[in-house]
N, C-alpha and C. Protein backbone atom coordinates (compact mmCIF):
# COMPACT_ATOMS: atom_id res chain seq x y z
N UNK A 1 0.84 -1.18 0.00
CA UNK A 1 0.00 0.00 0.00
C UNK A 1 0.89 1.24 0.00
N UNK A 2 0.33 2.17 -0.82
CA UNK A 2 1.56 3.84 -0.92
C UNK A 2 0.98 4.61 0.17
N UNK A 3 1.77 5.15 0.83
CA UNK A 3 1.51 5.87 1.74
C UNK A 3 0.83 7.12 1.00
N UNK A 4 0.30 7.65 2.09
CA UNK A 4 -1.03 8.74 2.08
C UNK A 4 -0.42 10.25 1.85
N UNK A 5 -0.43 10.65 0.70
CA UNK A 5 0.44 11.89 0.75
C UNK A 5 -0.50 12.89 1.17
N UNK A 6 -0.06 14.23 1.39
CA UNK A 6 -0.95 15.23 2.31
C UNK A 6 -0.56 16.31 1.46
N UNK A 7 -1.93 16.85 1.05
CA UNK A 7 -1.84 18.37 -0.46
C UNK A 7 -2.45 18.69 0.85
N UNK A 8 -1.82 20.36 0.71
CA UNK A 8 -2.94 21.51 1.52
C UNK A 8 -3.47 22.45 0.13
N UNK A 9 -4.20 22.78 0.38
CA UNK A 9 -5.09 23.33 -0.79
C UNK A 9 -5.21 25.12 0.23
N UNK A 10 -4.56 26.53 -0.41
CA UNK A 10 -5.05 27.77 0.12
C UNK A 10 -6.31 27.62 -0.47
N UNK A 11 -7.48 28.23 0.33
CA UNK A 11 -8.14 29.07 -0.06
C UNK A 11 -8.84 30.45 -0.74
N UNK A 12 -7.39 31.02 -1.12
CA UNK A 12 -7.41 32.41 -2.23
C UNK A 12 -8.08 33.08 -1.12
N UNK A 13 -8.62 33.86 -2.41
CA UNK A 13 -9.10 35.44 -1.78
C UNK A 13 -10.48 34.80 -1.07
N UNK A 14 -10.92 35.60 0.20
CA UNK A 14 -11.74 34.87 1.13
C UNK A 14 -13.04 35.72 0.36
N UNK A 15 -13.40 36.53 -0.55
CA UNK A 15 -15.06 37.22 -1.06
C UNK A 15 -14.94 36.72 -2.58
N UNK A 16 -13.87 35.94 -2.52
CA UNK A 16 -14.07 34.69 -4.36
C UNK A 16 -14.66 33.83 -3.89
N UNK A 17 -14.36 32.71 -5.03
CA UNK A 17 -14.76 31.50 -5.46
C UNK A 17 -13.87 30.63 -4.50
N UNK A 18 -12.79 30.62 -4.14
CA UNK A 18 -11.75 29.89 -3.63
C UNK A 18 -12.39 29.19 -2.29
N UNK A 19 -13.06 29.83 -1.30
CA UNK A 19 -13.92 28.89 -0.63
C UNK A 19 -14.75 27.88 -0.88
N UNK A 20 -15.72 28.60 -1.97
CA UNK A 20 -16.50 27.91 -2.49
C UNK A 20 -16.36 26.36 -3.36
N UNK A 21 -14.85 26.15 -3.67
CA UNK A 21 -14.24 25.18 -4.51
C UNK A 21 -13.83 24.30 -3.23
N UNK A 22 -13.13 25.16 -2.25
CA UNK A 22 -12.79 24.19 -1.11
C UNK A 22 -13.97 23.18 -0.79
N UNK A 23 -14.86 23.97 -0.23
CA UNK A 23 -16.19 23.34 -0.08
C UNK A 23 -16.49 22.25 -0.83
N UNK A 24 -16.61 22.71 -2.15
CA UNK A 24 -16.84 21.46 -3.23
C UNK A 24 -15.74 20.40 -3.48
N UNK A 25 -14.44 20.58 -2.64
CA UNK A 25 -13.64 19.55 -2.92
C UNK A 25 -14.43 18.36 -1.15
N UNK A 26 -14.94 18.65 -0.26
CA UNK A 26 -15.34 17.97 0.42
C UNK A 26 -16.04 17.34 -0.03
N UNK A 27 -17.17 17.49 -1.06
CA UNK A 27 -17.42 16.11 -1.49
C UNK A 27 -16.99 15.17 -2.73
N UNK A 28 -15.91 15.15 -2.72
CA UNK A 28 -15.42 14.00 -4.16
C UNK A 28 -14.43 12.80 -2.96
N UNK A 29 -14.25 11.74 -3.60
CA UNK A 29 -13.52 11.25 -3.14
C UNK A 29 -11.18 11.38 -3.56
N UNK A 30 -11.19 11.61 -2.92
CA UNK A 30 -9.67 11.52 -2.95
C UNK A 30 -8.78 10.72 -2.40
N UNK A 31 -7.87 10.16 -2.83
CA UNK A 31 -7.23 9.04 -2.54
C UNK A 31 -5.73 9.93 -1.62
N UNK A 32 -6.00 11.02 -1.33
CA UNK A 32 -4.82 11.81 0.03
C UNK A 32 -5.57 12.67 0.35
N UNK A 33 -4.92 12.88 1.54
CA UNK A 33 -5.01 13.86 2.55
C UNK A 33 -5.66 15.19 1.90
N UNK A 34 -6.38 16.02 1.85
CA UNK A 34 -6.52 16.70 1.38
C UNK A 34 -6.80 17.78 2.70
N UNK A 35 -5.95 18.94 3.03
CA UNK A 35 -6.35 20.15 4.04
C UNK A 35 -6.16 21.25 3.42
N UNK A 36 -7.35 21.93 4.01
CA UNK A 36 -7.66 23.57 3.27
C UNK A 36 -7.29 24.48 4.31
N UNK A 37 -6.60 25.36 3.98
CA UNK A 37 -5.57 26.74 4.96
C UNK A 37 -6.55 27.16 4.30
N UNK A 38 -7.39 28.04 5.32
CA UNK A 38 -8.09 28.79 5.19
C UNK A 38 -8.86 29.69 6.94
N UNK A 39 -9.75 30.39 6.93
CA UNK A 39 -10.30 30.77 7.63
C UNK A 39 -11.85 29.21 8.45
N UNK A 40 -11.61 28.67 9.32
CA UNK A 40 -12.79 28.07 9.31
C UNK A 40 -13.80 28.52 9.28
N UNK A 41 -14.32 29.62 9.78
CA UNK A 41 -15.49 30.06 10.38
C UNK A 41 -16.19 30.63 8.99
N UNK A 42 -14.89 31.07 7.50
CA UNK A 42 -15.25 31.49 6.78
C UNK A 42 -16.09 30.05 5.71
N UNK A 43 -14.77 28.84 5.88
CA UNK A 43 -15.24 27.65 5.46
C UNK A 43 -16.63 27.55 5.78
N UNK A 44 -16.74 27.33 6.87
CA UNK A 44 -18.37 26.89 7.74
C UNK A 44 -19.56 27.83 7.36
N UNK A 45 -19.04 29.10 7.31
CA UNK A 45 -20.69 30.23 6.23
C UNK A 45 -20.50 29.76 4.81
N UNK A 46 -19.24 29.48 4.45
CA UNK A 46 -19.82 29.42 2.67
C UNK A 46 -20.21 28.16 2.40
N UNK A 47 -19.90 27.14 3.55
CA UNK A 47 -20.96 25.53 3.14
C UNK A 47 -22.00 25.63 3.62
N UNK A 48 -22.81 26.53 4.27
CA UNK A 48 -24.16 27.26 4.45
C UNK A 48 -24.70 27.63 3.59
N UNK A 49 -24.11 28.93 2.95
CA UNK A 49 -24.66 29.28 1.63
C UNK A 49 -25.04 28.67 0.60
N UNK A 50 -24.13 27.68 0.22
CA UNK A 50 -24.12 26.72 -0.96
C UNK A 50 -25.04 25.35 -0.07
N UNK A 51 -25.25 25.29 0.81
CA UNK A 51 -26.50 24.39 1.32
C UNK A 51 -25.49 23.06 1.07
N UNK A 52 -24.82 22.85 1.36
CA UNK A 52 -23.48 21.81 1.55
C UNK A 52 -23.28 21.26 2.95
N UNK A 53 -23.52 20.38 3.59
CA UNK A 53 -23.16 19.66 4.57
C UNK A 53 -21.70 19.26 4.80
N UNK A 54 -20.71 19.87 5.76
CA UNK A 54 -19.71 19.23 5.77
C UNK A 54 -19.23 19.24 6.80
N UNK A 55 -18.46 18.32 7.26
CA UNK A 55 -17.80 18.36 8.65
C UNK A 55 -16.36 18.84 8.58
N UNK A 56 -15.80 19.87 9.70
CA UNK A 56 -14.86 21.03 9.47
C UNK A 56 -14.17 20.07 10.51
N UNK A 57 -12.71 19.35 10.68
CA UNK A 57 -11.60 19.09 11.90
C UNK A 57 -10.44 19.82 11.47
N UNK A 58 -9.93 20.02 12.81
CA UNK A 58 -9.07 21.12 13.00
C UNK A 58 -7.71 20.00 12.12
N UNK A 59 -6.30 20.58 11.58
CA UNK A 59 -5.96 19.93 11.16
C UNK A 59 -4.63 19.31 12.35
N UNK A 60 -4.56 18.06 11.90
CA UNK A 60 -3.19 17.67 12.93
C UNK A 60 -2.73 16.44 12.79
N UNK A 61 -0.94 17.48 12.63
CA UNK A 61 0.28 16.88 11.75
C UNK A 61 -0.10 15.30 12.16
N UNK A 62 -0.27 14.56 12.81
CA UNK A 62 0.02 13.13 13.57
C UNK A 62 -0.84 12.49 12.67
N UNK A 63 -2.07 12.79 12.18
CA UNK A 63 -3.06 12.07 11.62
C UNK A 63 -2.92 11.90 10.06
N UNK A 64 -2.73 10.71 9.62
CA UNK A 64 -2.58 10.57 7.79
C UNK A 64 -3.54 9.79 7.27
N UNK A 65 -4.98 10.38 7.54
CA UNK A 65 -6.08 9.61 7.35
C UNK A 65 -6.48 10.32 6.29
N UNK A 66 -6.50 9.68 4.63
CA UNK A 66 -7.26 10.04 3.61
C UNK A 66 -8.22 10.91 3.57
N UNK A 67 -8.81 11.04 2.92
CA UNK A 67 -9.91 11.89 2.23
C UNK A 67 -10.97 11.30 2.69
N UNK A 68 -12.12 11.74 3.46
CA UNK A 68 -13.11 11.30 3.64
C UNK A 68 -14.29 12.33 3.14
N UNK A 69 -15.27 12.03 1.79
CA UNK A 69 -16.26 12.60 1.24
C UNK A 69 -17.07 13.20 2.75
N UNK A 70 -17.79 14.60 2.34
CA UNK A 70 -18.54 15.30 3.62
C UNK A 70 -17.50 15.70 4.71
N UNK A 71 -16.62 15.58 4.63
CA UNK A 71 -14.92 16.29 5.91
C UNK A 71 -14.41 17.18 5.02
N UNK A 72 -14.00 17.92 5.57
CA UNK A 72 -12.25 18.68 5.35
C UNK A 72 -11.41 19.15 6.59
N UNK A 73 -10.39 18.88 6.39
CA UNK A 73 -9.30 18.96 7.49
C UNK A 73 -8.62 20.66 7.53
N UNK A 74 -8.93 21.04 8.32
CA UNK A 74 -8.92 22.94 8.33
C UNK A 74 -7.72 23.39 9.10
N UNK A 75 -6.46 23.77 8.08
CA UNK A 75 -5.70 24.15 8.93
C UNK A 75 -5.78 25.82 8.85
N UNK A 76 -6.28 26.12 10.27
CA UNK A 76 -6.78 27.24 10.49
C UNK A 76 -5.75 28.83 10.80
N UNK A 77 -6.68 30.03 9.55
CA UNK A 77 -5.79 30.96 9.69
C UNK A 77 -6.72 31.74 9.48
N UNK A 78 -7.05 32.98 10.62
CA UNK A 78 -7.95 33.67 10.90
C UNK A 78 -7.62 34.92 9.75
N UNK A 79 -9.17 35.27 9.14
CA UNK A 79 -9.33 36.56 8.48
C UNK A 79 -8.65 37.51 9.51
N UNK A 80 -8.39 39.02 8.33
CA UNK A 80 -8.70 40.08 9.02
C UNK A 80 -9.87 40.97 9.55
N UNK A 81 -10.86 40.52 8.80
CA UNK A 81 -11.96 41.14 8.84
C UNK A 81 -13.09 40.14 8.31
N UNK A 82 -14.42 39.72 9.02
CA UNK A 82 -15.39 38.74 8.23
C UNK A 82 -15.63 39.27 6.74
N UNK A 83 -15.57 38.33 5.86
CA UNK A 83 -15.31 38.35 4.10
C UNK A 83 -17.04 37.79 3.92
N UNK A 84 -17.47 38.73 3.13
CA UNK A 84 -18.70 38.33 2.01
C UNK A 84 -18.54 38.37 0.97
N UNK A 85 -19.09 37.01 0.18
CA UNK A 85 -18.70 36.73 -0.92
C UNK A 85 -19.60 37.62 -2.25
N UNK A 86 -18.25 37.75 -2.85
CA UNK A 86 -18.44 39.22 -3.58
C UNK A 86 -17.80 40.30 -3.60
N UNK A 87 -17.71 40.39 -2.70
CA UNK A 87 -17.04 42.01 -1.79
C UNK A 87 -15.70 42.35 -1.13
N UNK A 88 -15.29 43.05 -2.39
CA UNK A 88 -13.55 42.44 -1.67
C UNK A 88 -13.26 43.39 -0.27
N UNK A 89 -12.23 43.31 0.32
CA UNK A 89 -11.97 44.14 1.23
C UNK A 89 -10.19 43.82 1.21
N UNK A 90 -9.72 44.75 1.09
CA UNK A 90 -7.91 44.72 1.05
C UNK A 90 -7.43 44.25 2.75
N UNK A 91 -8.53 44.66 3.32
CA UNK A 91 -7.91 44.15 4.55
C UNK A 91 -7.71 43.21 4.93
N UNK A 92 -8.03 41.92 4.05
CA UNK A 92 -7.90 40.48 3.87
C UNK A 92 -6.78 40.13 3.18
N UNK A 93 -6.03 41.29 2.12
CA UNK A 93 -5.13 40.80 1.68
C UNK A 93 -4.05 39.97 2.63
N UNK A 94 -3.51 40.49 3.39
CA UNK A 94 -2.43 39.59 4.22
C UNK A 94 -2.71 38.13 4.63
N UNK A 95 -4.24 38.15 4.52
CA UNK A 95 -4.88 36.78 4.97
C UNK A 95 -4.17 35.79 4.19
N UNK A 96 -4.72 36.10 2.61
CA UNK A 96 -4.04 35.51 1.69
C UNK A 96 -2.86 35.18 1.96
N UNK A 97 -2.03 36.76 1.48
CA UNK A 97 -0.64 36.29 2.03
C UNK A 97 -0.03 34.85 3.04
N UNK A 98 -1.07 35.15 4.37
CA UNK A 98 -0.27 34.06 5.36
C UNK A 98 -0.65 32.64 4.80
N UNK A 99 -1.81 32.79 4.31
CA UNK A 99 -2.12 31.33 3.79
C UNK A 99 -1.49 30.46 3.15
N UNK A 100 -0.42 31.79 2.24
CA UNK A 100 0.41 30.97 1.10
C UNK A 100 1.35 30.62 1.49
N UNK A 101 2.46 31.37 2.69
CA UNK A 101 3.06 31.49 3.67
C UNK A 101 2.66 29.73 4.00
N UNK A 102 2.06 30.14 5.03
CA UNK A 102 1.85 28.81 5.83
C UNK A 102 2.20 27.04 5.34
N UNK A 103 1.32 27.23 3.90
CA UNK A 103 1.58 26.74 2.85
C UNK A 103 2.92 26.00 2.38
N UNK A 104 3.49 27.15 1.90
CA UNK A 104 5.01 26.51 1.15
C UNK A 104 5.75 26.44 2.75
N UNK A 105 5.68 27.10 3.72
CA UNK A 105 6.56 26.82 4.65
C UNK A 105 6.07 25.25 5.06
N UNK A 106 5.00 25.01 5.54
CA UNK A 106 4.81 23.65 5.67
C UNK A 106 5.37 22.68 4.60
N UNK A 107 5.18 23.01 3.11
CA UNK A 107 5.89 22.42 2.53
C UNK A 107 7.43 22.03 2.29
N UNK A 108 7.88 22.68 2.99
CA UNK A 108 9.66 22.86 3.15
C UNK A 108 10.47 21.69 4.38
N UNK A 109 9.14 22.06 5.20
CA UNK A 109 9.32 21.36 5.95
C UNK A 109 9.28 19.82 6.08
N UNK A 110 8.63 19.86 4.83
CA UNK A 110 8.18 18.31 4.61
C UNK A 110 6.88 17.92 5.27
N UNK A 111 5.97 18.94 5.63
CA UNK A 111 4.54 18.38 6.51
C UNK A 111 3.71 18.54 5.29
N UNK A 112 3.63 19.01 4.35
CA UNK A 112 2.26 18.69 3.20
C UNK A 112 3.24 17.93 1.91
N UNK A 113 2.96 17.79 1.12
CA UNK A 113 3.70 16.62 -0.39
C UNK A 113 3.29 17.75 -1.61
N UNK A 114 2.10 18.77 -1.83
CA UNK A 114 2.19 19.65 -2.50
C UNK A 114 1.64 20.42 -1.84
N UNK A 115 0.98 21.58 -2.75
CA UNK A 115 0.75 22.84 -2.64
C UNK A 115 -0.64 23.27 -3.73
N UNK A 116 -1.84 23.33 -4.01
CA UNK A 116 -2.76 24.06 -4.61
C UNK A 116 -3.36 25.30 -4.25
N UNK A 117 -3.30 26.05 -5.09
CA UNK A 117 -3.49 27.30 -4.41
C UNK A 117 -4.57 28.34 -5.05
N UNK A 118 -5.68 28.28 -4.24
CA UNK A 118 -7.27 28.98 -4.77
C UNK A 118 -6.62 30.42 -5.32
N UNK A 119 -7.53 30.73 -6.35
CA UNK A 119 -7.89 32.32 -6.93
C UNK A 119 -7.43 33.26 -6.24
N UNK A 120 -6.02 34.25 -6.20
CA UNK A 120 -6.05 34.91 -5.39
C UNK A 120 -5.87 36.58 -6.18
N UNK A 121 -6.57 37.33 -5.45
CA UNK A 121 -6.43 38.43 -6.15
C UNK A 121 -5.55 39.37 -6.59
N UNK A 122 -5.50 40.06 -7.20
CA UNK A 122 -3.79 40.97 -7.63
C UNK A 122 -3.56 42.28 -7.86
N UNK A 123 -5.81 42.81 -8.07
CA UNK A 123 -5.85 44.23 -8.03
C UNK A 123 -6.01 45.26 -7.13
């Protein structure tokens, strides 16, 4: 059996689409780890909106348990400000920023195997 590799997936800009895809990657099946750096609380309103059922666990390094359809594994990085989708606000930019941050640094480290990285804005 191949061991369970671990993608973190950013969430982009938090008033895009980039949540909204996270969301929709909770339900497919995937054969790894799949964790979304993102805001939870932002995760948890936009699988509201979209009328999506999913269960949010915090993420942690020890656990190399696959993909389970209806989960995502949330490694959590607080907005600057609550994000509605639509509506940008620059004061989220850094959010982004740390996300990507968080991201490749985990990757360096050898705690995620890649890197996908949601819609992020540039204007």
């Amino acid at each position: 059996m191949q061991p369970i590799n671990r993608v973190i997936v950013t969430a982009g800009e938090p008033a895009g689409i980039g949540p909204d895809l996270a969301v929709a990657l909770s339900q497919k099946e995937w054969p790894h780890q799949v964790v979304i750096c993102a805001d939870k609380s932002l995760i948890a309103e936009r699988a509201q909106q979209l009328g999506i059922s999913v269960e949010l666990t915090d993420f942690d390094p020890q656990n190399f348990d696959s993909h389970t359809p209806g989960r995502l594994v949330i490694l959590h990085e607080p907005l600057a400000v609550p994000a509605k989708a639509g509506v940008l606000d620059e004061r989220n930019g850094q959010y982004v920023l740390n996300t990507l941050e968080k991201a490749a640094k985990g990757c360096m480290k050898g705690e995620f195997d890649a890197i996908v990285t949601g819609l992020c804005t540039k204007g």
